[in-house]
Protein backbone atom coordinates (compact mmCIF):
# COMPACT_ATOMS: atom_id res chain seq x y z
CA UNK A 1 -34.81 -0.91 11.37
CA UNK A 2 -31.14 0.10 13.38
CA UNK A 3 -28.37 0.42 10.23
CA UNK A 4 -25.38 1.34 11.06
CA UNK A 5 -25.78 5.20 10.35
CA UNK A 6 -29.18 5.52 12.39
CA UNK A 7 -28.01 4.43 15.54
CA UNK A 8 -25.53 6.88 15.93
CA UNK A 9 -26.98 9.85 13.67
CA UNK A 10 -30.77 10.46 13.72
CA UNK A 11 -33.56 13.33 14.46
CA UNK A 12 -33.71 12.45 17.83
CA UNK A 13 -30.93 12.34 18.28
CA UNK A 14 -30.16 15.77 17.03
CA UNK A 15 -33.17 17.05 18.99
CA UNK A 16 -31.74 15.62 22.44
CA UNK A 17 -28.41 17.59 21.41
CA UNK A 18 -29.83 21.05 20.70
CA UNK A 19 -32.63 20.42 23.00
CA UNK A 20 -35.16 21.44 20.89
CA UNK A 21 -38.77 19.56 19.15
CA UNK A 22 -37.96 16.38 17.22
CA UNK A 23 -40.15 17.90 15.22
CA UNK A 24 -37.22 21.02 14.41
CA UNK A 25 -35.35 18.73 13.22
CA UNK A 26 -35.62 19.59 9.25
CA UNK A 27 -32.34 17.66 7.71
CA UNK A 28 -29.29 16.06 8.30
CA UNK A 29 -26.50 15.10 6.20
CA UNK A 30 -23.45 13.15 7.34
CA UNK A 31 -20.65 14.05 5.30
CA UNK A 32 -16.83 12.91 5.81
CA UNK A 33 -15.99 15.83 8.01
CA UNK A 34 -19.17 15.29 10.23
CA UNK A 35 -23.00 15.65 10.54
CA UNK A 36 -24.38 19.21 8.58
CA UNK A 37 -27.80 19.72 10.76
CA UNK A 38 -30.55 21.88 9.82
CA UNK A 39 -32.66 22.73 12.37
CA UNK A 40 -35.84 25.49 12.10
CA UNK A 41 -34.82 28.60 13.13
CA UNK A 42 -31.16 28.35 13.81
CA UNK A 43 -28.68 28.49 11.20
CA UNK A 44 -27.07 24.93 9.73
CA UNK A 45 -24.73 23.70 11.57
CA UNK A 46 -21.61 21.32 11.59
CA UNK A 47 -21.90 18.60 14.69
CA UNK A 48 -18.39 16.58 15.10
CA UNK A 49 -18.75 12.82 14.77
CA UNK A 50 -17.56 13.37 18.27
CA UNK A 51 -20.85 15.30 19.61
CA UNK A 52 -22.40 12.32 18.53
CA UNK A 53 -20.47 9.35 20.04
CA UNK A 54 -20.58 11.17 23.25
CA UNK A 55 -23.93 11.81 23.94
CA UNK A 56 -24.77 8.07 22.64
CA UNK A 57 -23.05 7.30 25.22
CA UNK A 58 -23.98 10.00 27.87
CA UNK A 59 -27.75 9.20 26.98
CA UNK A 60 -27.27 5.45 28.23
CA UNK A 61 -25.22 6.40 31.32
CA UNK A 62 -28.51 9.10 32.08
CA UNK A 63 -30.47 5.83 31.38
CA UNK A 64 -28.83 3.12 33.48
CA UNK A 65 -29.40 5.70 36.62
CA UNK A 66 -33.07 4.19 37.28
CA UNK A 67 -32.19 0.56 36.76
CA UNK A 68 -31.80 -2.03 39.27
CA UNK A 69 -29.19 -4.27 39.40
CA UNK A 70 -29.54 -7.33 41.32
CA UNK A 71 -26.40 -9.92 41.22
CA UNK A 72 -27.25 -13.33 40.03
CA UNK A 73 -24.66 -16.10 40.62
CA UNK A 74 -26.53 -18.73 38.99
CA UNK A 75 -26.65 -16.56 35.34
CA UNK A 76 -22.96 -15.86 35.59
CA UNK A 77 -23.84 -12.01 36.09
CA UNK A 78 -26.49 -9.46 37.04
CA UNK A 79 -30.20 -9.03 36.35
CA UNK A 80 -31.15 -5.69 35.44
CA UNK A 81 -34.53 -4.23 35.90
CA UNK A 82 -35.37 -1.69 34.44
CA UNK A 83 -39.13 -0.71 37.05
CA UNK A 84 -40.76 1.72 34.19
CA UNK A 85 -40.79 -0.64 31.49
CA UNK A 86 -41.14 -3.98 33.82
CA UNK A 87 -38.47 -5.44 31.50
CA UNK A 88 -35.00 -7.12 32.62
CA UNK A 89 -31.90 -8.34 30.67
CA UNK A 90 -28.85 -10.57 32.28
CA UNK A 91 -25.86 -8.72 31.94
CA UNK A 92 -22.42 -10.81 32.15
CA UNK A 93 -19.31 -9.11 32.92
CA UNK A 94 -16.35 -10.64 30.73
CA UNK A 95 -12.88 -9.49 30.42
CA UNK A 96 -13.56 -7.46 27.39
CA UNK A 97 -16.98 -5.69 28.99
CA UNK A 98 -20.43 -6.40 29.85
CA UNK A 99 -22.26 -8.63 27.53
CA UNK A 100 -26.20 -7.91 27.62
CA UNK A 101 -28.82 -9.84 26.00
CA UNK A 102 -30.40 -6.76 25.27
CA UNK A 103 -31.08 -5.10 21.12
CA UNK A 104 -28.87 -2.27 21.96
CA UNK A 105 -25.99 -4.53 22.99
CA UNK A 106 -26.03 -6.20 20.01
CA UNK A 107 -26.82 -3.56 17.14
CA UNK A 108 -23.50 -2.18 18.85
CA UNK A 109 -21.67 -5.08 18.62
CA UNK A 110 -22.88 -5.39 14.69
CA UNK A 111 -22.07 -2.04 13.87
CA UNK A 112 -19.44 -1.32 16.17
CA UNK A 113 -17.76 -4.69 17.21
CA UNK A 114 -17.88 -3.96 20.86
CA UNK A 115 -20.67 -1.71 22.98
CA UNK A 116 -21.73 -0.83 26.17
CA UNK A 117 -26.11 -0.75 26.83
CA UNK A 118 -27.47 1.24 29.69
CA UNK A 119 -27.80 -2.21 31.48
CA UNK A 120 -24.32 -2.64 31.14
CA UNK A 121 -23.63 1.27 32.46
CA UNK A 122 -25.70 -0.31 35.33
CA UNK A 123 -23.47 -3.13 36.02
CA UNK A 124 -20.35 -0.60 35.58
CA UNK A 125 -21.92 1.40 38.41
CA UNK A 126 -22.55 -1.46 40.47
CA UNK A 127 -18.23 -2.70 39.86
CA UNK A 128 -17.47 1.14 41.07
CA UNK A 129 -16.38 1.73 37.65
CA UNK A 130 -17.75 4.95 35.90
CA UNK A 131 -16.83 3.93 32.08
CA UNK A 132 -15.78 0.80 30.43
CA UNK A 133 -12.28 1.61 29.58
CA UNK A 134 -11.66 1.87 33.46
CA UNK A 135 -13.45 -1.52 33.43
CA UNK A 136 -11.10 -3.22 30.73
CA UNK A 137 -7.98 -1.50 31.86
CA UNK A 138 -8.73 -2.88 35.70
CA UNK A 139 -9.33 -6.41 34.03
CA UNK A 140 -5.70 -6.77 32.20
């Protein structure tokens, strides 16, 4: 179950950051100052809130790389395919962002009030825009 902690901060997380085993991944503790990680073999270590938020979002930008986005007039957006999981989501571009019927999109959206899925990185790409604050700030 995504909670609004796990999304952002998990072993896997932590394991895609120091590029080591998931299974290295002994603790973590989020305190108020950031994310104390314990990791076998390496001294703990203090990871910024910051780390975090930006490789949640550089790990869906990676992602939306092998996606295919095909436009579709008649859904009021895009289809995105995503060829190694034979799955697809519409993603609509709005004013605000890129809605997605996809989980991701909306655990963001719960947790977050807004978010960006690696289908909608796939629609940014396909606009010529390389992040959604370009995106917004173009829409105003």
């Amino acid at each position: 179950m995504v909670t609004s902690q796990n999304i952002l901060y998990s072993a896997s997380a932590i394991a895609r950051i120091f590029n080591v085993a998931a299974s290295a991944v002994v603790k973590f503790e989020i305190w108020a100052t950031g994310v104390w990680v314990y990791v076998k073999g390496m001294r703990p270590r203090l990871v910024s809130f910051k780390a975090f938020k930006q490789h949640f979002v550089d790990r869906r930008r990676s992602e939306a790389q092998d996606l295919q986005v095909i436009r579709a007039p008649m859904v009021g957006g895009y289809v995105v395919r995503n060829p190694k999981k034979d799955s697809q989501y519409i993603a609509t571009p709005t004013p605000t962002g890129i809605e997605c019927a996809c989980n991701d999109y909306k655990n963001q959206v719960q947790f977050f009030g807004k978010g960006c899925c690696k289908h909608g990185y796939a629609v940014l790409a396909q606009l010529g825009f390389s992040d959604l604050c370009s995106y917004i700030a173009a829409q105003a």
